[in-house]
N, C-alpha and C. Protein backbone atom coordinates (compact mmCIF):
# COMPACT_ATOMS: atom_id res chain seq x y z
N UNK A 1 159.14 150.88 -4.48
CA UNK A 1 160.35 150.92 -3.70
C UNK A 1 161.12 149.66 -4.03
N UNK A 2 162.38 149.69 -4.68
CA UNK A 2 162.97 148.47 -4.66
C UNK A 2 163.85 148.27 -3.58
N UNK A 3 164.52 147.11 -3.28
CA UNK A 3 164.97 146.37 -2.37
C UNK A 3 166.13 147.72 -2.05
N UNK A 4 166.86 148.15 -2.61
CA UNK A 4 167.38 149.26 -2.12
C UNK A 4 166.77 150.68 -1.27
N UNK A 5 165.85 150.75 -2.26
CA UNK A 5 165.17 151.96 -1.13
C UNK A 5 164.16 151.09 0.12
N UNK A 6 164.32 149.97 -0.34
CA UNK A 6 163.62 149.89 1.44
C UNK A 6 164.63 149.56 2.42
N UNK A 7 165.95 149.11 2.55
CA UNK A 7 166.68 149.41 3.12
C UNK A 7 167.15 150.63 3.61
N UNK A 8 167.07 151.36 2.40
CA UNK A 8 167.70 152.94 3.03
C UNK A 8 166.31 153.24 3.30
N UNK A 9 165.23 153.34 3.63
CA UNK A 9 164.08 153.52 4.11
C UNK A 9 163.85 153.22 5.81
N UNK A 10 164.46 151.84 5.73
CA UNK A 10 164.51 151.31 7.24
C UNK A 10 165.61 152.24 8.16
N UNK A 11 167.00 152.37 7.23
CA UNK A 11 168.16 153.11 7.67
C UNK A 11 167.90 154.13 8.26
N UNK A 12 166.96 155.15 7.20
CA UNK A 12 166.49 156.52 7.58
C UNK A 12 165.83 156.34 9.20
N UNK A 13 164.96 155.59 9.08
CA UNK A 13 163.77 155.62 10.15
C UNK A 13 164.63 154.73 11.34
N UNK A 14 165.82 154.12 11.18
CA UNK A 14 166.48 153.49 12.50
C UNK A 14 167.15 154.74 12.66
N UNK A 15 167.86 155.64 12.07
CA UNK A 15 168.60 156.64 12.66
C UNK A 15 167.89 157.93 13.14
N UNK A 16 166.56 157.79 12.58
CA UNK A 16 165.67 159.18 13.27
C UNK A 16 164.90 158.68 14.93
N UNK A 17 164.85 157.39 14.33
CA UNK A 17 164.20 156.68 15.70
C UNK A 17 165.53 157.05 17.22
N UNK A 18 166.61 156.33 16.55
CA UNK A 18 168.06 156.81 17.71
C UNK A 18 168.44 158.03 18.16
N UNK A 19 168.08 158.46 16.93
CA UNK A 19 168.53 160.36 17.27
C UNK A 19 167.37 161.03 18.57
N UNK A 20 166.34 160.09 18.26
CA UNK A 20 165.29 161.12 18.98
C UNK A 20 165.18 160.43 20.55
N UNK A 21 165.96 159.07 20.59
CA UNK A 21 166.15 158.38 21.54
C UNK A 21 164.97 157.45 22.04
N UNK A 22 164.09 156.89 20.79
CA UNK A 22 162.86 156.19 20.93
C UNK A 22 163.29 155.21 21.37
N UNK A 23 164.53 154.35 20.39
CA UNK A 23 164.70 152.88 20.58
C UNK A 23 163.88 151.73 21.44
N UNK A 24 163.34 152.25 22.26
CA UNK A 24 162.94 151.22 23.22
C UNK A 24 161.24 151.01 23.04
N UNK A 25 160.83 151.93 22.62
CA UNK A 25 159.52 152.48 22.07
C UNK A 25 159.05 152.54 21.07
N UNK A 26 159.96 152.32 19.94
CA UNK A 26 159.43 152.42 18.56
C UNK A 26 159.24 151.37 17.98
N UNK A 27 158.45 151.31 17.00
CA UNK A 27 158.21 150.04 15.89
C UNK A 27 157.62 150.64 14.70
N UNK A 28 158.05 150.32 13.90
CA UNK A 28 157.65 150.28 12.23
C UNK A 28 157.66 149.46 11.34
N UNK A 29 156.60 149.70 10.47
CA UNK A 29 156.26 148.68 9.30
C UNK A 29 156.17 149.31 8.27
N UNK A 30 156.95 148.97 7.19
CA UNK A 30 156.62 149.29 5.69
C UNK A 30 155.92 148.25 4.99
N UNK A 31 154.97 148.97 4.63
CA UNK A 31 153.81 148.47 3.36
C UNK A 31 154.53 148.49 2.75
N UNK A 32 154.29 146.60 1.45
CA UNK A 32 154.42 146.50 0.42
C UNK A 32 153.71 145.52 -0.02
N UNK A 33 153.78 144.88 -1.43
CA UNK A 33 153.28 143.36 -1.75
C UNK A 33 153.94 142.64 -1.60
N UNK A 34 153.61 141.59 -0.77
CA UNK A 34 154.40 140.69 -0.37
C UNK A 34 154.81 139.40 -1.32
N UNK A 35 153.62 139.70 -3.00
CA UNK A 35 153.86 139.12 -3.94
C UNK A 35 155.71 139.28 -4.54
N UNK A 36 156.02 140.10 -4.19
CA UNK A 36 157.08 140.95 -5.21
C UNK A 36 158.28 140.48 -4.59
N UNK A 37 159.45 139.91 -4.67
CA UNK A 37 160.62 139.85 -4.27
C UNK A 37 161.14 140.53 -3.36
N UNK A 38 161.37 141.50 -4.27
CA UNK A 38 161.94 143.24 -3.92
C UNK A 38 160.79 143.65 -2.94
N UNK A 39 160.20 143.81 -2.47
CA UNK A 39 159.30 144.11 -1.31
C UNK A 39 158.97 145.90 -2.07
N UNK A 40 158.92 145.54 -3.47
CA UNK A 40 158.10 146.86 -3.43
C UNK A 40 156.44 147.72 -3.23
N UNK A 41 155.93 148.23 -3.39
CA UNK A 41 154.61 148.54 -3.36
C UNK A 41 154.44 149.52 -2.41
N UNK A 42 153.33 149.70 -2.26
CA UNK A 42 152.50 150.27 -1.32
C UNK A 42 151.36 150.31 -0.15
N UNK A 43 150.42 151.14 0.66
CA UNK A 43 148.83 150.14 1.23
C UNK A 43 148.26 149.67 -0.46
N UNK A 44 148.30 149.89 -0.93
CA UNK A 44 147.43 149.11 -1.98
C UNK A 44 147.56 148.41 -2.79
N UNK A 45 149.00 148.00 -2.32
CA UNK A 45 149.71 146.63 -3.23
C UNK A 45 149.07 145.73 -2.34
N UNK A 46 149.29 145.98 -0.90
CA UNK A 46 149.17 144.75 -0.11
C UNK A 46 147.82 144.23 0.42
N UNK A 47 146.86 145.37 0.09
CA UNK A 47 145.48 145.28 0.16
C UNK A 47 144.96 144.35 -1.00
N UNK A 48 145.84 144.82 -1.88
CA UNK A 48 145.18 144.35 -3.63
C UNK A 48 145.55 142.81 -3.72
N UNK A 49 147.22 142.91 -2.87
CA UNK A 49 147.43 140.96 -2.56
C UNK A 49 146.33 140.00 -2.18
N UNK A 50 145.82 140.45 -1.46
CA UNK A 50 144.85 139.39 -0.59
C UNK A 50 143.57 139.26 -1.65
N UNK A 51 143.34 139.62 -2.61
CA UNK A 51 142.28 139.76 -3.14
C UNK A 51 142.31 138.20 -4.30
N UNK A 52 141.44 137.59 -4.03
CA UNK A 52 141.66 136.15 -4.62
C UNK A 52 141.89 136.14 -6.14
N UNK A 53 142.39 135.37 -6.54
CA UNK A 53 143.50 135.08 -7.90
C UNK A 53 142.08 135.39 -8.75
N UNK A 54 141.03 134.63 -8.65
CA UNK A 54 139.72 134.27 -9.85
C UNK A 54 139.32 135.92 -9.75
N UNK A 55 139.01 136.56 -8.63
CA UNK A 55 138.27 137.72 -8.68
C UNK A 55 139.27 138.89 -9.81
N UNK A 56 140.77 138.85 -9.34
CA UNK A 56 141.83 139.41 -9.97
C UNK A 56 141.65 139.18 -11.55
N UNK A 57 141.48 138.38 -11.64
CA UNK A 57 141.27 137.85 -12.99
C UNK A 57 140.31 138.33 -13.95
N UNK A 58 139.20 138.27 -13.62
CA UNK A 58 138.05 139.08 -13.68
C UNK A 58 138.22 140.50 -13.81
N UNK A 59 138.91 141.17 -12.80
CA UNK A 59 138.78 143.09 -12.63
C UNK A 59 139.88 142.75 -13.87
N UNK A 60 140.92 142.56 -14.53
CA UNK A 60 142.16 142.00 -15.25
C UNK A 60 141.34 142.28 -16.54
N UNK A 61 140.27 141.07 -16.86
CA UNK A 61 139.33 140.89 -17.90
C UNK A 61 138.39 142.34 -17.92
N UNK A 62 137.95 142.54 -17.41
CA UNK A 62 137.33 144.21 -17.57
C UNK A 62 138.08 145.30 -17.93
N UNK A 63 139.22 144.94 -17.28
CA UNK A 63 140.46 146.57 -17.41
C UNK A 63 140.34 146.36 -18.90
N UNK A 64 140.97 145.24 -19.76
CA UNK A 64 141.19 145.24 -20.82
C UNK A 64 139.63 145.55 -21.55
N UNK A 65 138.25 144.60 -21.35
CA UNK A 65 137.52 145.16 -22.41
C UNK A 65 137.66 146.26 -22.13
N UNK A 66 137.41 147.13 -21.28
CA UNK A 66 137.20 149.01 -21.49
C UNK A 66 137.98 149.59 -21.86
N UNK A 67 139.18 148.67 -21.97
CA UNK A 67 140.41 149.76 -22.05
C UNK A 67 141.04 150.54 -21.17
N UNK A 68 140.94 150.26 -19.96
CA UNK A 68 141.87 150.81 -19.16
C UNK A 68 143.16 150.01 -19.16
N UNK A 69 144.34 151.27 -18.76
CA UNK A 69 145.62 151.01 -19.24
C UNK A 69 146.19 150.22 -17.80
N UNK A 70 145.90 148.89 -17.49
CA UNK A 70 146.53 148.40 -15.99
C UNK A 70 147.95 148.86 -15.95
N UNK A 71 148.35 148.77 -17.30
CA UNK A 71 149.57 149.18 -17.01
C UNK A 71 150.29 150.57 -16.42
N UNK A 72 149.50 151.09 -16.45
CA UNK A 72 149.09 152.44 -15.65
C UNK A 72 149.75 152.61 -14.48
N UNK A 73 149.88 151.81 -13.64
CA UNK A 73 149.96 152.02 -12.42
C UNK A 73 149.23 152.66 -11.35
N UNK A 74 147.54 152.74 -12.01
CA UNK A 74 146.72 153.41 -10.95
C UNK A 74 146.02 152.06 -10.20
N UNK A 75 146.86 151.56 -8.77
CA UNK A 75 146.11 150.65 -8.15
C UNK A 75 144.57 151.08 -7.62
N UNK A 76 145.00 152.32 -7.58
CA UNK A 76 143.72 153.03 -6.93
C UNK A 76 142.06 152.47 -7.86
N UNK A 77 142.45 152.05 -9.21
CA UNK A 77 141.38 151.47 -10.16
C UNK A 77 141.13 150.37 -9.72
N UNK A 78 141.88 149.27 -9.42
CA UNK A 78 142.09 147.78 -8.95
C UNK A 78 141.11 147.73 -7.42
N UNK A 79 141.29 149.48 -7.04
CA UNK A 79 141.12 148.99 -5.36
C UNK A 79 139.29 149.63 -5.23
N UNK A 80 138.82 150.78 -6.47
CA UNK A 80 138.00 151.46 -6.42
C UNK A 80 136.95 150.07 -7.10
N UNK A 81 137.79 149.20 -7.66
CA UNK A 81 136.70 148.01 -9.29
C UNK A 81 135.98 147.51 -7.63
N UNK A 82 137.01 146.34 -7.46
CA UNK A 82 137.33 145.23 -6.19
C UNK A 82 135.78 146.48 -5.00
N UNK A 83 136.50 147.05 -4.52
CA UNK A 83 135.27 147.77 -3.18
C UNK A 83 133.99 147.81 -3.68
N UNK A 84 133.43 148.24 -4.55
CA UNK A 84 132.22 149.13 -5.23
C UNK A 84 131.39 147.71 -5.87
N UNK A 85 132.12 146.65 -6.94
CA UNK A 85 131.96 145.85 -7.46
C UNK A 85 132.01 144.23 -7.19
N UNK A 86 133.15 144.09 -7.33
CA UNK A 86 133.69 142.75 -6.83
C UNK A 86 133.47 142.43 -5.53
N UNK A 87 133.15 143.13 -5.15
CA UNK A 87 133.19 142.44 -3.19
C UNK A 87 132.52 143.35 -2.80
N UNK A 88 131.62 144.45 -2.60
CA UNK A 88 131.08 145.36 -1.86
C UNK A 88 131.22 145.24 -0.13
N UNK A 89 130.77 144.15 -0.39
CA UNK A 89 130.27 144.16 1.66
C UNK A 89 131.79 144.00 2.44
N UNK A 90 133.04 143.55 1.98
CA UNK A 90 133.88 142.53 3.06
C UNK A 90 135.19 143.20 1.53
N UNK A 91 135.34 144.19 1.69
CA UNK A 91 136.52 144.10 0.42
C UNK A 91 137.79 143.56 0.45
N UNK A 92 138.32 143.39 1.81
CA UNK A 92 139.33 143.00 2.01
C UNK A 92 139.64 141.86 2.96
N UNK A 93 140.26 140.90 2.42
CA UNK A 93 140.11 139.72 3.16
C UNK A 93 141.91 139.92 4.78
N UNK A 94 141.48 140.65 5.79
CA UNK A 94 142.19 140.58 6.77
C UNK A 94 142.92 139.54 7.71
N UNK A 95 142.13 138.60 7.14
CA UNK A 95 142.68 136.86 7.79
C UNK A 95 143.37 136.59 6.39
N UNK A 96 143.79 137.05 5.71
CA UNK A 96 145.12 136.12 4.53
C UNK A 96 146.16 136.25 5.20
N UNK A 97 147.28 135.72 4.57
CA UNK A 97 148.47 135.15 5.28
C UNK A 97 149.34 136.68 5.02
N UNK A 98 148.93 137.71 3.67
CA UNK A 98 149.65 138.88 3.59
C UNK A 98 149.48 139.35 4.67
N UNK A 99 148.56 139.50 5.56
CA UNK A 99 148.29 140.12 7.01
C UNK A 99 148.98 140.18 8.02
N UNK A 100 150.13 138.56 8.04
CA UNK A 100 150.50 137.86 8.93
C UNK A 100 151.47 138.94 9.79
N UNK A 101 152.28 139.64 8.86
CA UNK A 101 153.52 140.31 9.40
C UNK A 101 152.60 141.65 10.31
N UNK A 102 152.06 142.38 9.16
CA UNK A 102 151.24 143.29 10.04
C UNK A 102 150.74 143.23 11.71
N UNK A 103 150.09 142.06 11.82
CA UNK A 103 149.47 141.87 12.71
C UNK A 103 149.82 141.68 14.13
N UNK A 104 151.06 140.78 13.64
CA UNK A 104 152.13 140.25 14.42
C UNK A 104 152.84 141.80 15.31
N UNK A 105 153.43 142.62 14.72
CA UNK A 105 153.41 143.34 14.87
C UNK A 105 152.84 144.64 15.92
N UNK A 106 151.29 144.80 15.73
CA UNK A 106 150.54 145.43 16.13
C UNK A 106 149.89 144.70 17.30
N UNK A 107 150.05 143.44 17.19
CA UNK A 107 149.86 142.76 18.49
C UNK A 107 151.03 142.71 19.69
N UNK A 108 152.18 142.57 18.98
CA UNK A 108 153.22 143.22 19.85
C UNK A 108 153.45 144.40 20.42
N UNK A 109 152.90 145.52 19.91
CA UNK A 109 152.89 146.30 20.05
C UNK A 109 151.71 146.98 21.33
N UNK A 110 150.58 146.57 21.13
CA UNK A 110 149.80 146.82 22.26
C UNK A 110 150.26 145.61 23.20
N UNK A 111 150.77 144.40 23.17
CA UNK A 111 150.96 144.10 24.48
C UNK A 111 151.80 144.70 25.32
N UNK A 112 152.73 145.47 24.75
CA UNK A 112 153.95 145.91 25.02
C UNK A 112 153.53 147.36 25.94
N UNK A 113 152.21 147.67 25.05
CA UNK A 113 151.61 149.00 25.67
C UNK A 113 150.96 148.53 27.19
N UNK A 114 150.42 147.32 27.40
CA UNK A 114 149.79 147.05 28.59
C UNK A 114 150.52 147.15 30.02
C-alpha cells in the first residue's frame, strides 16, 4: 500500500464508519512496516520488523544459499524460516517499539470499553 492508498484506505473506512453512524465507537488500525516511509506492508511486514537485524541477516544468508527468490515477495517464507527455525519458542518480539502504536491503541480501546 503506498502512502496514497493508505489514505484513501483511511478515507474509505472514515466514511463507512459515518455512514453507519459508529463515530463515537469506532477505531482502526492499518498494518504496515513501520520500517518503510510510505507506511506500506502488511501483518507480516510488521511482525517481520521486530525481528532483530543479526537474525534477519542470517534468514537473508540462507534465502540466497538455497536460492530462494526474497525478491519474491513471499513474506510468508521470512515468517515460516524466523517461527520453525530462528526463534521457535518466542517468534515474535511484542515489547519492540513497532508494537508501540498497536498497543496504544488497543489499550484505549478496552479502557474505553470499561
Amino acid at each position: 500500500m503506498n502512502q496514497g492508498g493508505l489514505i484513501k484506505t483511511q478515507e474509505k473506512l472514515q466514511t463507512m464508519i459515518k455512514s453507519l453512524g459508529f463515530e463515537s465507537i469506532s477505531r482502526f488500525y492499518i498494518t504496515h512496516d513501520p520500517r518503510t516511509k510510505d507506511k506500506e506492508g502488511f501483518i507480516e511486514s510488521l511482525l517481520l520488523s521486530t525481528i532483530p537485524e543479526e537474525k534477519m541477516n542470517c534468514i537473508d544468508r540462507f534465502l540466497e544459499c538455497t536460492g530462494f527468490d526474497k525478491k519474491g515477495g513471499d513474506k510468508s517464507t521470512y515468517e515460516r524460516i524466523y517461527k520453525s527455525i530462528a526463534h521457535p519458542l518466542s517468534p515474535y518480539n511484542f515489547d519492540h517499539i513497532h508494537f508501540n502504536e498497536l498497543k496504544t491503541k488497543l489499550t484505549q480501546l478496552f479502557a474505553e470499553s470499561e
